[in-house]
Structures are given as C-alpha cells and as structure tokens.
C-alpha atoms as a PDB file:
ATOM      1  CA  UNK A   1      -0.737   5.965   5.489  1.00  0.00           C
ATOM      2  CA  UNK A   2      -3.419   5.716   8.354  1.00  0.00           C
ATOM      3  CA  UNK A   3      -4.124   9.696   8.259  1.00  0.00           C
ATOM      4  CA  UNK A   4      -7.102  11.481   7.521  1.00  0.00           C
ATOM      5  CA  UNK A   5      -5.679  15.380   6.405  1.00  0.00           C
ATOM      6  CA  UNK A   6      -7.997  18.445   6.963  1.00  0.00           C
ATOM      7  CA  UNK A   7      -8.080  21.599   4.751  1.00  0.00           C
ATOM      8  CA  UNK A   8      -9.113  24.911   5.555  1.00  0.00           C
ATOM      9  CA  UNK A   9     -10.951  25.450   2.138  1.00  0.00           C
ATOM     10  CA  UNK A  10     -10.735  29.005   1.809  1.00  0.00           C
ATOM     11  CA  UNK A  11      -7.268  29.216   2.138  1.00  0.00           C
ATOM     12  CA  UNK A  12      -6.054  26.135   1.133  1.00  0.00           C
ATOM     13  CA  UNK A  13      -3.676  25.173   4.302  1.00  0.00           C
ATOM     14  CA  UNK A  14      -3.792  22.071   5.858  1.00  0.00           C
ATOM     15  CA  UNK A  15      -4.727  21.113   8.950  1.00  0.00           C
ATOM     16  CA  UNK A  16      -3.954  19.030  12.112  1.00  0.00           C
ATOM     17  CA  UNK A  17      -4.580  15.557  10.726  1.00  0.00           C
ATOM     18  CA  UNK A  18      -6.676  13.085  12.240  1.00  0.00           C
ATOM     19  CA  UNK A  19      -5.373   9.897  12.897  1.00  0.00           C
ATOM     20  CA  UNK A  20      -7.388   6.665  11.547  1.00  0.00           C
ATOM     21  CA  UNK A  21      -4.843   4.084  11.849  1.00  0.00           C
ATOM     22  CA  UNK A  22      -6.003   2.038   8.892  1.00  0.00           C
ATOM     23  CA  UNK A  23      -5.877   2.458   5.161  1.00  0.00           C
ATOM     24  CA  UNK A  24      -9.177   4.969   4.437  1.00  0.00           C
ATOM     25  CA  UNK A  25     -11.620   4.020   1.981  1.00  0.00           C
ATOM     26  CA  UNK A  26     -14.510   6.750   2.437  1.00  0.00           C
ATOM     27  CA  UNK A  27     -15.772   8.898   4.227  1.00  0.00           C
ATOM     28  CA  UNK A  28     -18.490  11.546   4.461  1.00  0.00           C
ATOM     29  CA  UNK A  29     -19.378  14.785   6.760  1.00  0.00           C
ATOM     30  CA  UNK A  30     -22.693  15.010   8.772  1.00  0.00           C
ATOM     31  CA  UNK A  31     -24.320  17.360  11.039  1.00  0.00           C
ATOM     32  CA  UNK A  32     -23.477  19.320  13.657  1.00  0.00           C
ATOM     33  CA  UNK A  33     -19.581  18.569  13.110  1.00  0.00           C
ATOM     34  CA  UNK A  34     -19.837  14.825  12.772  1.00  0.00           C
ATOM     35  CA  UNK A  35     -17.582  12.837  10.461  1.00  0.00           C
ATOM     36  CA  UNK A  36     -17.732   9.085   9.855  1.00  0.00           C
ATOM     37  CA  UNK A  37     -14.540   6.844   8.030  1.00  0.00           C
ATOM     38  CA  UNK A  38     -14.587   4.146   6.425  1.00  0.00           C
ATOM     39  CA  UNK A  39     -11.583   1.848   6.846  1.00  0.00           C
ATOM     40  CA  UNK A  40      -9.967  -0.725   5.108  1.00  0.00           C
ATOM     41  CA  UNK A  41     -10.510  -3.681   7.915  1.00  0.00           C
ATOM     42  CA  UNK A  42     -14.702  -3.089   7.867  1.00  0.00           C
ATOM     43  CA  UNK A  43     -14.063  -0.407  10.950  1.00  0.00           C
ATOM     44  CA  UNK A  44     -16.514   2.602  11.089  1.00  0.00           C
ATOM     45  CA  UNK A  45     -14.853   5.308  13.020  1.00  0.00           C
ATOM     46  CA  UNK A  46     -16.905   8.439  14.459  1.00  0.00           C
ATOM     47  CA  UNK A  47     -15.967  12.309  14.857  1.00  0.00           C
ATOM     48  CA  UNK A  48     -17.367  15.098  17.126  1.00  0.00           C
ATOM     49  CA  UNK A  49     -16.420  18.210  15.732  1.00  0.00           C
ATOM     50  CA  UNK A  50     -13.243  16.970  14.163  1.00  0.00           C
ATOM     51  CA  UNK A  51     -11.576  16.653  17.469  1.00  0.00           C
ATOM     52  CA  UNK A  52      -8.285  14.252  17.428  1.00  0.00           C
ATOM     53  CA  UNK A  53      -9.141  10.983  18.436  1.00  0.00           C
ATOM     54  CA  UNK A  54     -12.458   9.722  17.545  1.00  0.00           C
ATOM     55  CA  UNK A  55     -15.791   9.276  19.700  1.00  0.00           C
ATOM     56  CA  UNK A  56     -16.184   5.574  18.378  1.00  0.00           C
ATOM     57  CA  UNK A  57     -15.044   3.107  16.579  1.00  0.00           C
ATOM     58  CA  UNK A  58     -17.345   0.045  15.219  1.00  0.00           C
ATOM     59  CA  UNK A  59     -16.959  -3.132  13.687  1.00  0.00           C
ATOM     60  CA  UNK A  60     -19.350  -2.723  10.900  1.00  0.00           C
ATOM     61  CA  UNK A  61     -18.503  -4.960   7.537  1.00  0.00           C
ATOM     62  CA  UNK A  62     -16.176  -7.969   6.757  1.00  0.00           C
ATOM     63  CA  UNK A  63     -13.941  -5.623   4.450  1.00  0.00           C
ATOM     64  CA  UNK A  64     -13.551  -2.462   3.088  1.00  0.00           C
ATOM     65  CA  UNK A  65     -16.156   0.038   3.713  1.00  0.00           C
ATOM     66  CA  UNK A  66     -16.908   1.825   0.212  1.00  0.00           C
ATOM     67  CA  UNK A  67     -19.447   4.503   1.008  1.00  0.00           C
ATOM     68  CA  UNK A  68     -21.037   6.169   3.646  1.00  0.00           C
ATOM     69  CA  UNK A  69     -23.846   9.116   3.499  1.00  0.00           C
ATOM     70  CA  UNK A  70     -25.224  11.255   6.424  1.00  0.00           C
ATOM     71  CA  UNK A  71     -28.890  11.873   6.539  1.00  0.00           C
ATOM     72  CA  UNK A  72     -30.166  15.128   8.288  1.00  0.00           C
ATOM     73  CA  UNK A  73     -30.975  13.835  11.557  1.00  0.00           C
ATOM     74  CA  UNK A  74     -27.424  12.556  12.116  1.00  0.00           C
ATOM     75  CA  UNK A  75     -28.102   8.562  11.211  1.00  0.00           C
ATOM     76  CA  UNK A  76     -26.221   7.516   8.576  1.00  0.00           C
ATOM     77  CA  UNK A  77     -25.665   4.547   6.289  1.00  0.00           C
ATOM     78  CA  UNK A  78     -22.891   2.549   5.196  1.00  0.00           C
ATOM     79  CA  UNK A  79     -21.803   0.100   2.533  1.00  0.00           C
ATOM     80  CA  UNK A  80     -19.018  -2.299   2.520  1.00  0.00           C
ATOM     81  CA  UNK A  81     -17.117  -4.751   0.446  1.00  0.00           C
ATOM     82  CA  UNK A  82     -19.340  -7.798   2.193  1.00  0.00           C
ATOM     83  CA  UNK A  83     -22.732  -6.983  -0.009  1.00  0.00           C
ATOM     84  CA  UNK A  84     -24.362  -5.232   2.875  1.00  0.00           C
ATOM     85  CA  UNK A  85     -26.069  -1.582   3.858  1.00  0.00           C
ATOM     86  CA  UNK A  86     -26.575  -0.466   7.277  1.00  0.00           C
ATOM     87  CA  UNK A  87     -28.021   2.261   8.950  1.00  0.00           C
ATOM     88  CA  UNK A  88     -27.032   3.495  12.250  1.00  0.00           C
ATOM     89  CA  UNK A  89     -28.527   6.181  14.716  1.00  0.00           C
ATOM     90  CA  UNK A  90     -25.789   8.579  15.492  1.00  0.00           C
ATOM     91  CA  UNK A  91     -24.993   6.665  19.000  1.00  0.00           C
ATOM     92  CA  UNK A  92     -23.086   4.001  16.404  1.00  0.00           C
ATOM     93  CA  UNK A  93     -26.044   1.334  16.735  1.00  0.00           C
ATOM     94  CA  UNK A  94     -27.617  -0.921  13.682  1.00  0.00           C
ATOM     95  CA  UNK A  95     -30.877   0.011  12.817  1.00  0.00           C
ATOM     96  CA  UNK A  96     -31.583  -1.458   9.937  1.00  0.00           C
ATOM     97  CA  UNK A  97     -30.184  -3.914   7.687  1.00  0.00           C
ATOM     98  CA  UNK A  98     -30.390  -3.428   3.422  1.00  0.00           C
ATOM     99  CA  UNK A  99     -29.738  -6.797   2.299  1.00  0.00           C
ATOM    100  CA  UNK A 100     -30.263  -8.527  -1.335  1.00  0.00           C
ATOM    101  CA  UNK A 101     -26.519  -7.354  -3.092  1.00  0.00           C
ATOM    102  CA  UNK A 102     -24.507 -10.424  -4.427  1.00  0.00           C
ATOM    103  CA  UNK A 103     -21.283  -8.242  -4.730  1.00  0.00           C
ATOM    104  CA  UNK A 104     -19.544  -5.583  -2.942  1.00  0.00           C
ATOM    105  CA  UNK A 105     -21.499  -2.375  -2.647  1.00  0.00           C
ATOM    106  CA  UNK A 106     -19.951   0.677  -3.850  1.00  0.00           C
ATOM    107  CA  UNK A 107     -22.039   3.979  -3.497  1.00  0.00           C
ATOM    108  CA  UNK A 108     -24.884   5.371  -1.843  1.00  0.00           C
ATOM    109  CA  UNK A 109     -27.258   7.849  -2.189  1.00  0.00           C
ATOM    110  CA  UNK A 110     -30.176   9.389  -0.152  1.00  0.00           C
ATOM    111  CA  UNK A 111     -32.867  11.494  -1.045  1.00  0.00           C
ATOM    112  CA  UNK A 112     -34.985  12.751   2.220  1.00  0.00           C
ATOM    113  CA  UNK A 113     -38.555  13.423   1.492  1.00  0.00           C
ATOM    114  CA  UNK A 114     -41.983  12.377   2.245  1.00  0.00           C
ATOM    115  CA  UNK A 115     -40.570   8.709   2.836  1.00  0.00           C
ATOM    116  CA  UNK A 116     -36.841   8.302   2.272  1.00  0.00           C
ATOM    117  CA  UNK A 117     -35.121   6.938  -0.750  1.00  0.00           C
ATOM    118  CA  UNK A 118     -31.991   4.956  -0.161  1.00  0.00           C
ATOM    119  CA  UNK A 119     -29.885   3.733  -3.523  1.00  0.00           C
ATOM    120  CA  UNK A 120     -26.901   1.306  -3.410  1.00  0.00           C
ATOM    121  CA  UNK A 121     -24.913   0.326  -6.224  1.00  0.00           C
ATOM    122  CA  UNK A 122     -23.179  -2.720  -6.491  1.00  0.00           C
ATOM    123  CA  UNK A 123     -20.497  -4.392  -8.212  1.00  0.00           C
ATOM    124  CA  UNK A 124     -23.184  -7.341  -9.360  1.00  0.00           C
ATOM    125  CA  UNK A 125     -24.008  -4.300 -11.662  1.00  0.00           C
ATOM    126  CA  UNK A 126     -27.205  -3.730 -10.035  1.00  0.00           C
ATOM    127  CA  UNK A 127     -28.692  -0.537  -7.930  1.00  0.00           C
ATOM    128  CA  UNK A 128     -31.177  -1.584  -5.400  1.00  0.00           C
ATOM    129  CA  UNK A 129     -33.799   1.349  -4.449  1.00  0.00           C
ATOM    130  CA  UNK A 130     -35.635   1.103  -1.171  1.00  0.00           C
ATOM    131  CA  UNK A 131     -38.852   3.277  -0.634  1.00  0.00           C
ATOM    132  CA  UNK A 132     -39.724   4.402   3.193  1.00  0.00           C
ATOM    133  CA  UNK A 133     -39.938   0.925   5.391  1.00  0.00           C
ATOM    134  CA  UNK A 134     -40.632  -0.950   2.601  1.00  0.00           C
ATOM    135  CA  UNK A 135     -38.162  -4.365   3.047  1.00  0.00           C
ATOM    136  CA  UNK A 136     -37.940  -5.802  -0.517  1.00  0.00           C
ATOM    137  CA  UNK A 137     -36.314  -2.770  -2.963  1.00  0.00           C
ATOM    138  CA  UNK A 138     -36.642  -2.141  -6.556  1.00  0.00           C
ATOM    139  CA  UNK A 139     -33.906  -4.011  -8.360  1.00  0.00           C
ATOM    140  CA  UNK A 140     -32.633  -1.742 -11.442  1.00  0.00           C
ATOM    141  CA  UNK A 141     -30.092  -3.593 -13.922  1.00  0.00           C
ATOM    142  CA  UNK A 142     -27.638  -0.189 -13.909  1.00  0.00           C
ATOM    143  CA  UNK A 143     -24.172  -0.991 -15.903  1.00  0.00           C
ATOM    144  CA  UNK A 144     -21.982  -3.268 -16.978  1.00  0.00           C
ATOM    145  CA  UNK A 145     -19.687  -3.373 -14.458  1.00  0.00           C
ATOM    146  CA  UNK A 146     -19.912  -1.991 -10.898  1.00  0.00           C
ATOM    147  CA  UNK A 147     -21.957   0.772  -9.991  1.00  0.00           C
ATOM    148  CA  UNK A 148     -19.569   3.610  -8.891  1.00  0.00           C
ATOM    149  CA  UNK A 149     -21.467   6.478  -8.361  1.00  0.00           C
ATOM    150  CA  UNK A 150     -25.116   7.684  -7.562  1.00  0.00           C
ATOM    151  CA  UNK A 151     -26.838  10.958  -6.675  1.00  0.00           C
ATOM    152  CA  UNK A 152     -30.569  11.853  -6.448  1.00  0.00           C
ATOM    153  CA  UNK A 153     -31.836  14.605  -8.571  1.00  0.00           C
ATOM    154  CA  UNK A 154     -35.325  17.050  -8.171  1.00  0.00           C
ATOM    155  CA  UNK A 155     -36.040  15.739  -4.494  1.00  0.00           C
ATOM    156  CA  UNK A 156     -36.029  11.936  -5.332  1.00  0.00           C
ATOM    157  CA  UNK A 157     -37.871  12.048  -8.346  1.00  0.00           C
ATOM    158  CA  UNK A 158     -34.830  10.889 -10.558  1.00  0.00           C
ATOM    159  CA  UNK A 159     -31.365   9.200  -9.762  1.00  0.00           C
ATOM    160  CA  UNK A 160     -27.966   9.725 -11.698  1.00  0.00           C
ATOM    161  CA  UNK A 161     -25.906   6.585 -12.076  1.00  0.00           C
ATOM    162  CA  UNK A 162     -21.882   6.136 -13.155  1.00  0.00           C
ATOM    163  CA  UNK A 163     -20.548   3.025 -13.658  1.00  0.00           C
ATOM    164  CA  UNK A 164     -17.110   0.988 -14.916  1.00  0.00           C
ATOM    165  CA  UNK A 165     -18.617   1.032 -17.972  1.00  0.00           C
ATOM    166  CA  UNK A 166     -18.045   4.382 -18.772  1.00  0.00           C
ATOM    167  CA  UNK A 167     -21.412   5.265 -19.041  1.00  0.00           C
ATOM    168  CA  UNK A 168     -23.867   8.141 -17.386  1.00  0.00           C
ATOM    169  CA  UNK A 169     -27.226   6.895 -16.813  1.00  0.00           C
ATOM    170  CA  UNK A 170     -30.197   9.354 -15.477  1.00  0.00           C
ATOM    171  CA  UNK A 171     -32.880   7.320 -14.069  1.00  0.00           C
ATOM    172  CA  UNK A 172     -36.834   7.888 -13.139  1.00  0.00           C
ATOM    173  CA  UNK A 173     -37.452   6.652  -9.497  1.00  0.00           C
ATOM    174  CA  UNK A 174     -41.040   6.161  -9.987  1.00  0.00           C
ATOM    175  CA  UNK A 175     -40.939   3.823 -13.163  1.00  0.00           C
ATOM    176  CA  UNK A 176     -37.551   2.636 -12.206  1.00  0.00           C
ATOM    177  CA  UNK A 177     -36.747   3.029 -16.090  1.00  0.00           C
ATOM    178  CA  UNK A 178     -33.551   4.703 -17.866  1.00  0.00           C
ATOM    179  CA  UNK A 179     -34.239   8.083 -19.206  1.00  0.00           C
ATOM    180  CA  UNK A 180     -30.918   8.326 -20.717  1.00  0.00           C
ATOM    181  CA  UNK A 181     -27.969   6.748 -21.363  1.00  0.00           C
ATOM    182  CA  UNK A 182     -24.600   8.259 -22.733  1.00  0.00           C
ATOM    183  CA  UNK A 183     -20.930   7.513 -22.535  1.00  0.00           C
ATOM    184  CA  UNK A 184     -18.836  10.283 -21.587  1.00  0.00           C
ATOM    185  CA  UNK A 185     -15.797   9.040 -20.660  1.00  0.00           C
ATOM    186  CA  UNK A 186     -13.069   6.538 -22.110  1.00  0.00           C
ATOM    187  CA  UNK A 187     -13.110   4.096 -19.359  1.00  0.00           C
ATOM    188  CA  UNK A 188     -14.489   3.452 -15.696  1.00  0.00           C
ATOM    189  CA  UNK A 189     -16.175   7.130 -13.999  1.00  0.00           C
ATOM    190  CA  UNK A 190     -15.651   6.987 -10.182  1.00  0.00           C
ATOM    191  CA  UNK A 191     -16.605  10.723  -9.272  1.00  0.00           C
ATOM    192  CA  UNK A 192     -20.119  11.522  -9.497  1.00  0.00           C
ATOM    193  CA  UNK A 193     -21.047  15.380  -7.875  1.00  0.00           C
ATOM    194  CA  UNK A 194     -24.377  17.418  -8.852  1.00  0.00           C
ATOM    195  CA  UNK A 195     -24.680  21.108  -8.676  1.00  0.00           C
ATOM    196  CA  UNK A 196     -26.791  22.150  -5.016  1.00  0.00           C
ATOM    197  CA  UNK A 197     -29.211  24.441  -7.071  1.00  0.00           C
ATOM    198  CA  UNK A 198     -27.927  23.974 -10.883  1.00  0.00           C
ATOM    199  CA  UNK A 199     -29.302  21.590 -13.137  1.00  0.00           C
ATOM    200  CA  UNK A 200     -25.715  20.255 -13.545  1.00  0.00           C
ATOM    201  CA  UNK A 201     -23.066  17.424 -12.964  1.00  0.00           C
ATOM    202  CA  UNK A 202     -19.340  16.684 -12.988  1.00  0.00           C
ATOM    203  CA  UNK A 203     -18.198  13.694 -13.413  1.00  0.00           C
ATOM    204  CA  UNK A 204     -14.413  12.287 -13.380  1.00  0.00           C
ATOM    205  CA  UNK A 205     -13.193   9.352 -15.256  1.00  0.00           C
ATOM    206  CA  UNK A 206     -10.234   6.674 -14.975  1.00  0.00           C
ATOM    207  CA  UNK A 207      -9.164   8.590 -18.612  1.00  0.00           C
ATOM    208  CA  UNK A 208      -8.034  11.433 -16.780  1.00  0.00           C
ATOM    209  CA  UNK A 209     -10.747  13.901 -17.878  1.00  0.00           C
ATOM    210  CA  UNK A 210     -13.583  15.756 -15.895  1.00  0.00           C
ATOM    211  CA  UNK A 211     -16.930  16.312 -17.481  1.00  0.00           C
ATOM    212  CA  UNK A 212     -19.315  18.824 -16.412  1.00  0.00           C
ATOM    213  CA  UNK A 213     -22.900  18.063 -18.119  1.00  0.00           C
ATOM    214  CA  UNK A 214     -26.170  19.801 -18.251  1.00  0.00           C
ATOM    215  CA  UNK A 215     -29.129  17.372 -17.305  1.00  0.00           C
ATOM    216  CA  UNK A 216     -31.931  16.628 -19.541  1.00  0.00           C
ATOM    217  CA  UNK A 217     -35.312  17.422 -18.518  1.00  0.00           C
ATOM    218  CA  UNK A 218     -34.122  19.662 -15.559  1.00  0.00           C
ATOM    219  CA  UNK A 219     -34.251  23.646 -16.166  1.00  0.00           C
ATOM    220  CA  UNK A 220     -33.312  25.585 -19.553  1.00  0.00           C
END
C-alpha cells in the first residue's frame, strides 16, 4: 500500500505512518533514530528520527531489496534481488561492493568484532562469509533452497542459518562447518530472531507455527 506504520510498543497504538510510496520489502532500525527501507523498485530510502518524509532516497539494486542491517557506526548494508551486497556510510554513498551470489540475496547478518563478519544468504542456496577487508569470502553450501534467515551467535564465533528447506542449521565461523542440522518446521522458515543475552531462538515457519529453541553448545 506504499506505507510504512509505526507502533508505540508499550502501548500498542499506532502511529503517524510514514509514507514510502512503493511496495516495502525490508527494512531495519539504526542508530541514533535512523531507519533505512527497502523498496520494491531497488530504492533505498533513509530516516532521521522517523520524521515524515525521508532524508534520502537511493537507487541501490535492479529489484527488490530483501535485507538490510545497521552496523554501530551508522553504515549499513543492503541486499537485493540482483545478487549483490553493498555497504554504505550513513551519507547514502557505496563503499563497498560484496559480489560472488548467482541468485537473489535474501538475508544478512553482521557480527562487529575485532574485524567484522558480514553473512549473506542467497537463493543459489549458498551463504557467503566475508572476514574484515578480506575480498574473496568463504563460500558455505547452506540449504536446499534459498537462504532466508541468518544471525550471528557468541560474538561471531558461530552463525544460525534458516532456509526453504525447512531446516535450522548452526554453523562454526572459524571451520566454516555445520554443527547441527535439524528440521523444525513443515515447510520454508522465514523468521529467524535470537535472544540479546539468552542462549535461545525463535523461529517462524510457512506451516503456521513458531518455534522457540535452546542452542546447543551455548549455556546450560
């Protein structure tokens, strides 16, 4: 319907909505107020504080953005239905370009450390996992299927993976090897969500059930 609509979580009343003009595919909540959309035509647009209209608006893919994550200094990346991942500084400008998808790119995840991990999970059933500045990634064959969610886990160290397949997959970032591999659901899992301080995760599924899970290998 070309709206974005804003809740006031506590009490559940909706706010002035924001208007984005074009069908909205994702979108994700930075820093400081900021708020970046993905739209249906490849536009990126930008928010200040939620304020009506938006800062900027950017031609960013050929298509559908899918995903877009904030990092803490305000840059943030995006994936879209042409195969590609950028990163732009919070001004709205490319800084770098992820390349090496065959397929449309689907989810995202960062993990901020010592050097920065960037996932992206494709629908050539892959997830790509770049290291710092390092320009060729590891190449991990994920699902079969597209790739529909991600999420780091214990600051990088391992990487939780949904897919159409219906299957959970936790992954070690260092050996780039499955640690497990289950199928919770009865068809493709689009919602992926980790607990902040929990070793736990929801997941929701095409089947019409949520999951919450307790990960291996993470606390009692």
């Amino acid at each position: 319907e070309g709206k974005l609509r804003v809740w006031e979580v506590a009490g559940g009343t909706e706010q002035a909505p924001l208007p984005a003009l074009e069908p909205v595919h994702s979108l994700n909540a930075g820093p400081g107020g900021a708020l970046a959309v993905g739209c249906a035509g490849g536009e990126l647009m930008l928010w200040s504080e939620w304020r009506a209209e938006p800062l900027r608006r950017i031609a960013a893919h050929s298509g559908p953005v899918h995903a877009i994550r904030f990092l803490a200094d305000g840059r943030f990346l995006s994936a879209g239905d042409d195969g590609a991942v950028r990163l732009w500084n919070a001004e709205g400008r490319v800084e770098r370009h992820f390349s090496g998808h065959s397929r449309r790119v689907v989810s995202l995840a960062v993990a901020e450390r010592a050097e920065t991990l960037v996932a992206s999970g494709s629908g050539d059933q892959t997830i790509r996992l770049w290291r710092g500045g390092e320009e060729q990634p590891a190449v991990l064959r994920a699902h079969r299927g597209a790739v529909l969610g991600l999420e780091f886990l214990a600051a990088g160290e391992l990487l939780l993976s949904t897919g159409e397949d219906g299957q959970l997959r936790l992954w070690s970032t260092a050996e780039t090897k499955v640690l497990t591999a289950r199928r919770r659901h009865q068809g493709a899992v689009a919602g992926l969500a980790v607990h902040p301080t929990e070793p736990l995760a929801a997941t929701a599924g095409s089947d019409g059930v949520v999951q919450v899970w307790r990960i291996e290998g993470l606390g009692n």
